[in-house]
PDB file of N, CA and C in Angstrom:
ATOM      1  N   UNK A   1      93.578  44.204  12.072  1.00  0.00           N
ATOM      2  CA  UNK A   1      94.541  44.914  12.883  1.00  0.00           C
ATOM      3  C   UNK A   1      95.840  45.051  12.078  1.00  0.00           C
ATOM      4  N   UNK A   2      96.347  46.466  11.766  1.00  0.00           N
ATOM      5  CA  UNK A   2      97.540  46.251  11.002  1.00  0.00           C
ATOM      6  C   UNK A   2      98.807  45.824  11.828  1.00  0.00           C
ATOM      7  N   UNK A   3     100.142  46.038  11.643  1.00  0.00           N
ATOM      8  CA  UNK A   3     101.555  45.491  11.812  1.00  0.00           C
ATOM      9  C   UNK A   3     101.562  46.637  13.591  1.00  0.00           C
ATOM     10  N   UNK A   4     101.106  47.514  12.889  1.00  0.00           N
ATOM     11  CA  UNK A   4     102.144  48.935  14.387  1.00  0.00           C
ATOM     12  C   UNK A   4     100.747  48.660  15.662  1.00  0.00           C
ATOM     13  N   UNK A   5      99.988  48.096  15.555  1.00  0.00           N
ATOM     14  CA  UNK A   5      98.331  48.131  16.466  1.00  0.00           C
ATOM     15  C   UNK A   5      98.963  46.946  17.380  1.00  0.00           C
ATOM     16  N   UNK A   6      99.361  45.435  15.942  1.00  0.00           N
ATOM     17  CA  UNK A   6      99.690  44.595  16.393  1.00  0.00           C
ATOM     18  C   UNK A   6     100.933  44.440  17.637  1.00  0.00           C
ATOM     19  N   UNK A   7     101.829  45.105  17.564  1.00  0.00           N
ATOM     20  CA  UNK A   7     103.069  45.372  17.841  1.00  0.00           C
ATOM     21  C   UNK A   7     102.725  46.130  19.704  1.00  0.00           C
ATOM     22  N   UNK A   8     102.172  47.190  19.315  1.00  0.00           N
ATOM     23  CA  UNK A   8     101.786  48.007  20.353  1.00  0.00           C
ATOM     24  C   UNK A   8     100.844  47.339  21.413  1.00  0.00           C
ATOM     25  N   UNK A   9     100.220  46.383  21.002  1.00  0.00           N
ATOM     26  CA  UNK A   9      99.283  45.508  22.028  1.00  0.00           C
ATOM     27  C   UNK A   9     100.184  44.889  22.783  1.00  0.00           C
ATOM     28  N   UNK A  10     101.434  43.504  21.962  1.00  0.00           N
ATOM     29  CA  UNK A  10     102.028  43.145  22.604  1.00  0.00           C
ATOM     30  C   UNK A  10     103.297  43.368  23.077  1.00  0.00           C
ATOM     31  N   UNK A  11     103.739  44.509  22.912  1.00  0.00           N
ATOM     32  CA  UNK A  11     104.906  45.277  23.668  1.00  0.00           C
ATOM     33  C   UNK A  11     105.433  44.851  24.996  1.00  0.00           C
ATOM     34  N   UNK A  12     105.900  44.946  25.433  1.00  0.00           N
ATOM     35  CA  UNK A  12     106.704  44.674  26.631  1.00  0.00           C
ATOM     36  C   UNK A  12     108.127  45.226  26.697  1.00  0.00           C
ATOM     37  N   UNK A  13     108.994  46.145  27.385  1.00  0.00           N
ATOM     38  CA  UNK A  13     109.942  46.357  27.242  1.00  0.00           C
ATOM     39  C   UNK A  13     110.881  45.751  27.896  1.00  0.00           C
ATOM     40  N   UNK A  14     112.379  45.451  27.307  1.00  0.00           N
ATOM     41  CA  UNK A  14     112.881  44.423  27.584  1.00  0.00           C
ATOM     42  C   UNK A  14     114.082  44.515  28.490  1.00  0.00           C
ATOM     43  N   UNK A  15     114.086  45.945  28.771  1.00  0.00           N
ATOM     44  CA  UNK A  15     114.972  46.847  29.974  1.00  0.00           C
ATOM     45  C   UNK A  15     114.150  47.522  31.200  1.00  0.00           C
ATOM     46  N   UNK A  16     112.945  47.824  30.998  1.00  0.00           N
ATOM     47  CA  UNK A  16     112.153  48.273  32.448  1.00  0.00           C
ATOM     48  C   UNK A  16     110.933  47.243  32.537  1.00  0.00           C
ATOM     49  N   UNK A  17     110.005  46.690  31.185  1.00  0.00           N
ATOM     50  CA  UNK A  17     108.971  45.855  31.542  1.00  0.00           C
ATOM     51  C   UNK A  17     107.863  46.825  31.241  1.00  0.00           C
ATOM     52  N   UNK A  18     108.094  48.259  30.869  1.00  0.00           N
ATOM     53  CA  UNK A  18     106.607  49.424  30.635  1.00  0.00           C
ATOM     54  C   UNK A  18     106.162  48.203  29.738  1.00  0.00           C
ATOM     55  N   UNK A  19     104.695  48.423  29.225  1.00  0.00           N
ATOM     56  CA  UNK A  19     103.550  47.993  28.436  1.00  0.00           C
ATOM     57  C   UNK A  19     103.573  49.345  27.280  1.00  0.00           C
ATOM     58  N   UNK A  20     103.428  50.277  27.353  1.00  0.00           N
ATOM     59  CA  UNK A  20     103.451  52.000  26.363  1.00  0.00           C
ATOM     60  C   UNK A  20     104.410  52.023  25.631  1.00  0.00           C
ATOM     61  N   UNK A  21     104.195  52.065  24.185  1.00  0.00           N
ATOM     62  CA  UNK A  21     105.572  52.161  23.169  1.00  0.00           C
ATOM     63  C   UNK A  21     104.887  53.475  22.785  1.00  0.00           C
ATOM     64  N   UNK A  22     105.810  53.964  22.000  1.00  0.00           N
ATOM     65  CA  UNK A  22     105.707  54.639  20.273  1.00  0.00           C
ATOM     66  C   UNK A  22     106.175  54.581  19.550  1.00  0.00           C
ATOM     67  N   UNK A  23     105.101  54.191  18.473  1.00  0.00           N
ATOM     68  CA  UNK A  23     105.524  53.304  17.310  1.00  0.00           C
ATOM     69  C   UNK A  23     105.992  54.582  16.301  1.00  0.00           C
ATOM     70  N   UNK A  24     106.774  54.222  15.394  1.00  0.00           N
ATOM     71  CA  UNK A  24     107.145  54.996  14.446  1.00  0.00           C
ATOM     72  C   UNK A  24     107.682  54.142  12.867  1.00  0.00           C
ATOM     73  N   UNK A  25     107.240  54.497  11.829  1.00  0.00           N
ATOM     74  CA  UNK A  25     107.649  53.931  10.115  1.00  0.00           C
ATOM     75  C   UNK A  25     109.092  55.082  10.221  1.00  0.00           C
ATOM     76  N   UNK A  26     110.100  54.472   9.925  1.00  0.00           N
ATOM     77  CA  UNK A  26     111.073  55.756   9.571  1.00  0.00           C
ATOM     78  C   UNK A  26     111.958  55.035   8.064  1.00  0.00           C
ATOM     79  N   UNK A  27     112.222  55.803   7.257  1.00  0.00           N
ATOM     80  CA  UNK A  27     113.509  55.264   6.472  1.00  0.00           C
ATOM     81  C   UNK A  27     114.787  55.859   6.319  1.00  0.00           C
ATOM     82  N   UNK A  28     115.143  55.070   5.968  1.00  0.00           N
ATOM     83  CA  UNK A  28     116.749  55.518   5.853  1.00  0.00           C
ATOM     84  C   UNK A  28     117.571  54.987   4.111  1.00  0.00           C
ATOM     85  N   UNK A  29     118.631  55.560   4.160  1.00  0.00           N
ATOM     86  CA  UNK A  29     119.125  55.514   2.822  1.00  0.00           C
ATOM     87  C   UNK A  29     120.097  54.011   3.264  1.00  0.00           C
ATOM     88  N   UNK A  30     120.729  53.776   2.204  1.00  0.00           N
ATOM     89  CA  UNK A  30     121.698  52.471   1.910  1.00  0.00           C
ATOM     90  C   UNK A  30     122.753  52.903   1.818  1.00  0.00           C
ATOM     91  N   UNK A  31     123.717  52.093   1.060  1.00  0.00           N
ATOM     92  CA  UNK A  31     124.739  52.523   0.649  1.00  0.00           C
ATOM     93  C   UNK A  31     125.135  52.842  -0.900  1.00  0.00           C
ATOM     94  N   UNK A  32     126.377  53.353  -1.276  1.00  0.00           N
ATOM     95  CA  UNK A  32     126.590  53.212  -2.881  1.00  0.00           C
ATOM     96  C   UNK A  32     125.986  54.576  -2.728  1.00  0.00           C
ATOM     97  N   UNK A  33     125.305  54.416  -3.916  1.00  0.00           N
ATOM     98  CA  UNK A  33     124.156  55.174  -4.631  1.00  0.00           C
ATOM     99  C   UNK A  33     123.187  56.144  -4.043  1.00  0.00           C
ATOM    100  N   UNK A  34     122.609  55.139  -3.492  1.00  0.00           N
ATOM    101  CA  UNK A  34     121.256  55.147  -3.163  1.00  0.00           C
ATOM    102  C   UNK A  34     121.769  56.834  -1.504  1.00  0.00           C
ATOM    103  N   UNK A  35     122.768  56.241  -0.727  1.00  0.00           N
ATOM    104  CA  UNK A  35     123.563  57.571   0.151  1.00  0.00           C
ATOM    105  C   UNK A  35     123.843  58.259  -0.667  1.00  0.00           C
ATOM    106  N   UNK A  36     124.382  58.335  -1.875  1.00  0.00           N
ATOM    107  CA  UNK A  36     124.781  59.977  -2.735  1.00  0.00           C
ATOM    108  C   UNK A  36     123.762  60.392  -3.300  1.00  0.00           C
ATOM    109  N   UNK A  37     122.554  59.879  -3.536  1.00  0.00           N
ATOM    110  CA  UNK A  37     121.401  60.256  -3.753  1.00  0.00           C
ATOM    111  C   UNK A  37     120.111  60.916  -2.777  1.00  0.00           C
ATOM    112  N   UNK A  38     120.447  60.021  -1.794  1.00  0.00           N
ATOM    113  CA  UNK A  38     119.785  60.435  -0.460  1.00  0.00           C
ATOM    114  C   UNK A  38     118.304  59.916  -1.472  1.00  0.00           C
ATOM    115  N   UNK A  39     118.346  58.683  -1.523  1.00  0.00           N
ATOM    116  CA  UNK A  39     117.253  57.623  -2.054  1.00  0.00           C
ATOM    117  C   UNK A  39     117.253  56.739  -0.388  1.00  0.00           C
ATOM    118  N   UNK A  40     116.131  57.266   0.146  1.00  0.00           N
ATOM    119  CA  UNK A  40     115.621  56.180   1.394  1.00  0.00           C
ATOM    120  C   UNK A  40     114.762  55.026   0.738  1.00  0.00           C
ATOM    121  N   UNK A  41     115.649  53.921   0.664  1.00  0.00           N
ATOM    122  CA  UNK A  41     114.436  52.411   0.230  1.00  0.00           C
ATOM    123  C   UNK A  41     114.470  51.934   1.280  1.00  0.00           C
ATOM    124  N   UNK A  42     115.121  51.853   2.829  1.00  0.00           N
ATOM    125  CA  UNK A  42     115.057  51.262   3.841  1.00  0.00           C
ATOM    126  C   UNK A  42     114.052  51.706   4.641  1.00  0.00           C
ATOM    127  N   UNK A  43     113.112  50.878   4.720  1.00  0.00           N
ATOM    128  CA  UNK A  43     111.874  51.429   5.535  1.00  0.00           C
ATOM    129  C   UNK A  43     112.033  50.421   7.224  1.00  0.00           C
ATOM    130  N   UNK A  44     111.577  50.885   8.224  1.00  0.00           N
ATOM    131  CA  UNK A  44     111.955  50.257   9.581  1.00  0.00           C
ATOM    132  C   UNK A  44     110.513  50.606  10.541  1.00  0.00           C
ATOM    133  N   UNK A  45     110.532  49.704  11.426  1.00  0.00           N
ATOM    134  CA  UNK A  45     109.332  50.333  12.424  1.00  0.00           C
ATOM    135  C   UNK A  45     110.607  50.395  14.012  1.00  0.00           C
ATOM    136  N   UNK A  46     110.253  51.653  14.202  1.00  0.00           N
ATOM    137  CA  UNK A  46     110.813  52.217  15.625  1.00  0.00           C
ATOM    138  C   UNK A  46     109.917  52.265  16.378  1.00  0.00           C
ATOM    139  N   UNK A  47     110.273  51.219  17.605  1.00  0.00           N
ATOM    140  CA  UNK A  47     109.104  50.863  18.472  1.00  0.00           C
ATOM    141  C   UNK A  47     110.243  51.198  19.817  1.00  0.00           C
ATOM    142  N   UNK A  48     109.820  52.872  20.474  1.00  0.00           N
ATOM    143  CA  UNK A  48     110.626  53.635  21.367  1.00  0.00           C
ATOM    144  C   UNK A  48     109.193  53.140  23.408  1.00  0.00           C
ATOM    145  N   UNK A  49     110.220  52.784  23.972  1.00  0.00           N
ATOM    146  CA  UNK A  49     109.924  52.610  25.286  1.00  0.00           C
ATOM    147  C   UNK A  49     109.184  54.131  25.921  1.00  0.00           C
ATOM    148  N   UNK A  50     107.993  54.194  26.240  1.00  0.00           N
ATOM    149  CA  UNK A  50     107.912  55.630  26.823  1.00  0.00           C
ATOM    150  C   UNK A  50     108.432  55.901  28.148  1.00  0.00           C
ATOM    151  N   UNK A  51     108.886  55.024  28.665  1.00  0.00           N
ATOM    152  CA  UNK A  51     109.253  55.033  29.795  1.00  0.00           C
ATOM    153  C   UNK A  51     111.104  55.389  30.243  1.00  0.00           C
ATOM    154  N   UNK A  52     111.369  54.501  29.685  1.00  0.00           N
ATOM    155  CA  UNK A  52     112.865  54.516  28.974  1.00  0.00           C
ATOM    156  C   UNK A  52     114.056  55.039  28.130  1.00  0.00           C
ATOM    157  N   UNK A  53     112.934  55.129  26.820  1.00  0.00           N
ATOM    158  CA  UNK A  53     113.051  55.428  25.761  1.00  0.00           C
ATOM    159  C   UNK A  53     114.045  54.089  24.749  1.00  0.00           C
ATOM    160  N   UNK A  54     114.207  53.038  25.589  1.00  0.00           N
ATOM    161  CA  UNK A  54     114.761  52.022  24.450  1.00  0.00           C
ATOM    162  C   UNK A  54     114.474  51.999  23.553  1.00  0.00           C
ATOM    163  N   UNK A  55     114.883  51.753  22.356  1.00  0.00           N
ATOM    164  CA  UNK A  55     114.495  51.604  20.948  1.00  0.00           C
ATOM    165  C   UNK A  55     114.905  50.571  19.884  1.00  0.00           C
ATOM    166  N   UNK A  56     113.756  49.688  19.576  1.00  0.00           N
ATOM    167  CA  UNK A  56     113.820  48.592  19.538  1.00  0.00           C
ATOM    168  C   UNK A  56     113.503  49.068  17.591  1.00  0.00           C
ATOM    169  N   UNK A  57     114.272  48.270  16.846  1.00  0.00           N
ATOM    170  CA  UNK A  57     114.075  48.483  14.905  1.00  0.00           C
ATOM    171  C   UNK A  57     113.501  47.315  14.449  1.00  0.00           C
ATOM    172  N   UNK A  58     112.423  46.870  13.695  1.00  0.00           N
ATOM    173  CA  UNK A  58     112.075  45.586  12.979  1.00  0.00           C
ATOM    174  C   UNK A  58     111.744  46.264  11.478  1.00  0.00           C
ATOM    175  N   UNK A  59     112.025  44.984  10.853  1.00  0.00           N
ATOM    176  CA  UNK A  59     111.849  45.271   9.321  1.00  0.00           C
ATOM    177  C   UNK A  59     110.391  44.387   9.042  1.00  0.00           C
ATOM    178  N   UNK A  60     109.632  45.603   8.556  1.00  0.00           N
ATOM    179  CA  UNK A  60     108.455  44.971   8.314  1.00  0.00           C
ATOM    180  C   UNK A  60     107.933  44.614   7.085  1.00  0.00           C
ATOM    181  N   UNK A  61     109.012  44.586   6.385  1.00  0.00           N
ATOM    182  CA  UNK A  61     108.926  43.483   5.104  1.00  0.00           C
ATOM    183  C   UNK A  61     109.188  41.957   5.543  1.00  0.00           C
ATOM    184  N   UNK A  62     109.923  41.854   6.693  1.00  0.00           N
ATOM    185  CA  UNK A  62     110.285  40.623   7.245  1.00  0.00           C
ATOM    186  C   UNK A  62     109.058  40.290   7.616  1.00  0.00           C
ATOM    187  N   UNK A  63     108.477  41.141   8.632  1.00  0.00           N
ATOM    188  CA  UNK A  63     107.126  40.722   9.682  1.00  0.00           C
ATOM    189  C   UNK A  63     105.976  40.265   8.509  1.00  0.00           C
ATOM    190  N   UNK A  64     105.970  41.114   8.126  1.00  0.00           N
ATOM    191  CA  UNK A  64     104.507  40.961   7.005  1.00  0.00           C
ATOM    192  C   UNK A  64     104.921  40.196   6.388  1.00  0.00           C
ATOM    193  N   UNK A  65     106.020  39.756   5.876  1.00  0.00           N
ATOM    194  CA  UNK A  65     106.411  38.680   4.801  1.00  0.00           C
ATOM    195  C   UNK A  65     105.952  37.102   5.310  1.00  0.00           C
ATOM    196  N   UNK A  66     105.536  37.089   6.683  1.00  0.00           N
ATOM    197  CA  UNK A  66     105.239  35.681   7.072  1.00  0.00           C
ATOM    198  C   UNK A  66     104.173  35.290   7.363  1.00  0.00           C
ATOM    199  N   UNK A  67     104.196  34.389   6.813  1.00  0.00           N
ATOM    200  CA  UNK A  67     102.595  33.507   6.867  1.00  0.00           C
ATOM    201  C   UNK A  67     102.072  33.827   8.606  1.00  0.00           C
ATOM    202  N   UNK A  68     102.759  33.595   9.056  1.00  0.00           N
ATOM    203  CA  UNK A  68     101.649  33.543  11.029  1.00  0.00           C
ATOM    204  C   UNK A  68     102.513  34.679  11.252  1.00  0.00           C
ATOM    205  N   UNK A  69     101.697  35.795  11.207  1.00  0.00           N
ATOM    206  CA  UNK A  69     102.773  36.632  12.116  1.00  0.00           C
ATOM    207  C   UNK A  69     102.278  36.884  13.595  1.00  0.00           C
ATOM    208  N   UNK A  70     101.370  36.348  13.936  1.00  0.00           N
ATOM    209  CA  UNK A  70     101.303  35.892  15.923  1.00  0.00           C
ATOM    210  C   UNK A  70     102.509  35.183  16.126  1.00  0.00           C
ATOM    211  N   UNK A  71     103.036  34.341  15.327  1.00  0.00           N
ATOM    212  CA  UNK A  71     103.714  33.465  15.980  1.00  0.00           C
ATOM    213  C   UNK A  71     105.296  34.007  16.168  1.00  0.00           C
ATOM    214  N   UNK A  72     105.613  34.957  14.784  1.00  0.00           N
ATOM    215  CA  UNK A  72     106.688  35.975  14.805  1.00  0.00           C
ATOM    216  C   UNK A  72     106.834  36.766  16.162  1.00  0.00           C
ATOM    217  N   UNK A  73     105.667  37.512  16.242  1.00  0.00           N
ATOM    218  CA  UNK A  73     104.990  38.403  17.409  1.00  0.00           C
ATOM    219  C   UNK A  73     105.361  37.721  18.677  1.00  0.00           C
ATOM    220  N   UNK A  74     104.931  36.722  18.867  1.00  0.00           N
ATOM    221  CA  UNK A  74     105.082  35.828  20.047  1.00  0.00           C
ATOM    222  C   UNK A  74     106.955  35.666  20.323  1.00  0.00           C
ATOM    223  N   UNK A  75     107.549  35.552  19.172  1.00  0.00           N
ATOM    224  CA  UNK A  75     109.654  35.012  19.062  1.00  0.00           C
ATOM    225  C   UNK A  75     109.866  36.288  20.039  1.00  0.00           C
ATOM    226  N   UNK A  76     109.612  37.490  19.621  1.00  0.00           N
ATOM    227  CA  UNK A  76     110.025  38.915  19.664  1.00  0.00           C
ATOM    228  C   UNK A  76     109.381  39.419  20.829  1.00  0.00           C
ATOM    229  N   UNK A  77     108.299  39.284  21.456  1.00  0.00           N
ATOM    230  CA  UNK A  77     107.733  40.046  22.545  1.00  0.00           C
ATOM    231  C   UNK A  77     107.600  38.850  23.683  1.00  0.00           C
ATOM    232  N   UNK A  78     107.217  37.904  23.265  1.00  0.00           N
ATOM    233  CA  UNK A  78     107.429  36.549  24.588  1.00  0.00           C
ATOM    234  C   UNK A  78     105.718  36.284  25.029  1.00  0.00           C
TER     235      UNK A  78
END
């Protein structure tokens, strides 16, 4: 099961309670350089409420970077 499957199972929103996200990879640029270049190295997962539309950002170099990520999963969704 990859990171956005994982995510989307245990969703919960944390302003109405929907179960239905949409997930989204988006990047964005930095600063310095990398903005006068319009160099996106910031990669993010946008996990939007369908109900709501809250929009919740995780860095999934963080997520994937950890040994248990159920247990990450579990800090963040409850």
């Amino acid at each position: 099961m990859n990171l956005e499957q994982e995510i989307a199972s245990r969703y919960s929103c944390v302003k109405c309670r929907n179960n239905v996200v949409y997930i989204k990879r988006i990047a964005t640029t930095g600063t310095g350089l990398s903005r006068i270049f319009d160099i996106e190295h910031n990669v993010f997962i946008a996990c939007s409420c369908t109900r709501c539309s809250y929009t919740e950002f995780y860095n999934p170099e963080f997520l994937e970077g950890k040994d248990n990520l159920t247990n990450i999963l579990d800090l963040l969704f409850g």
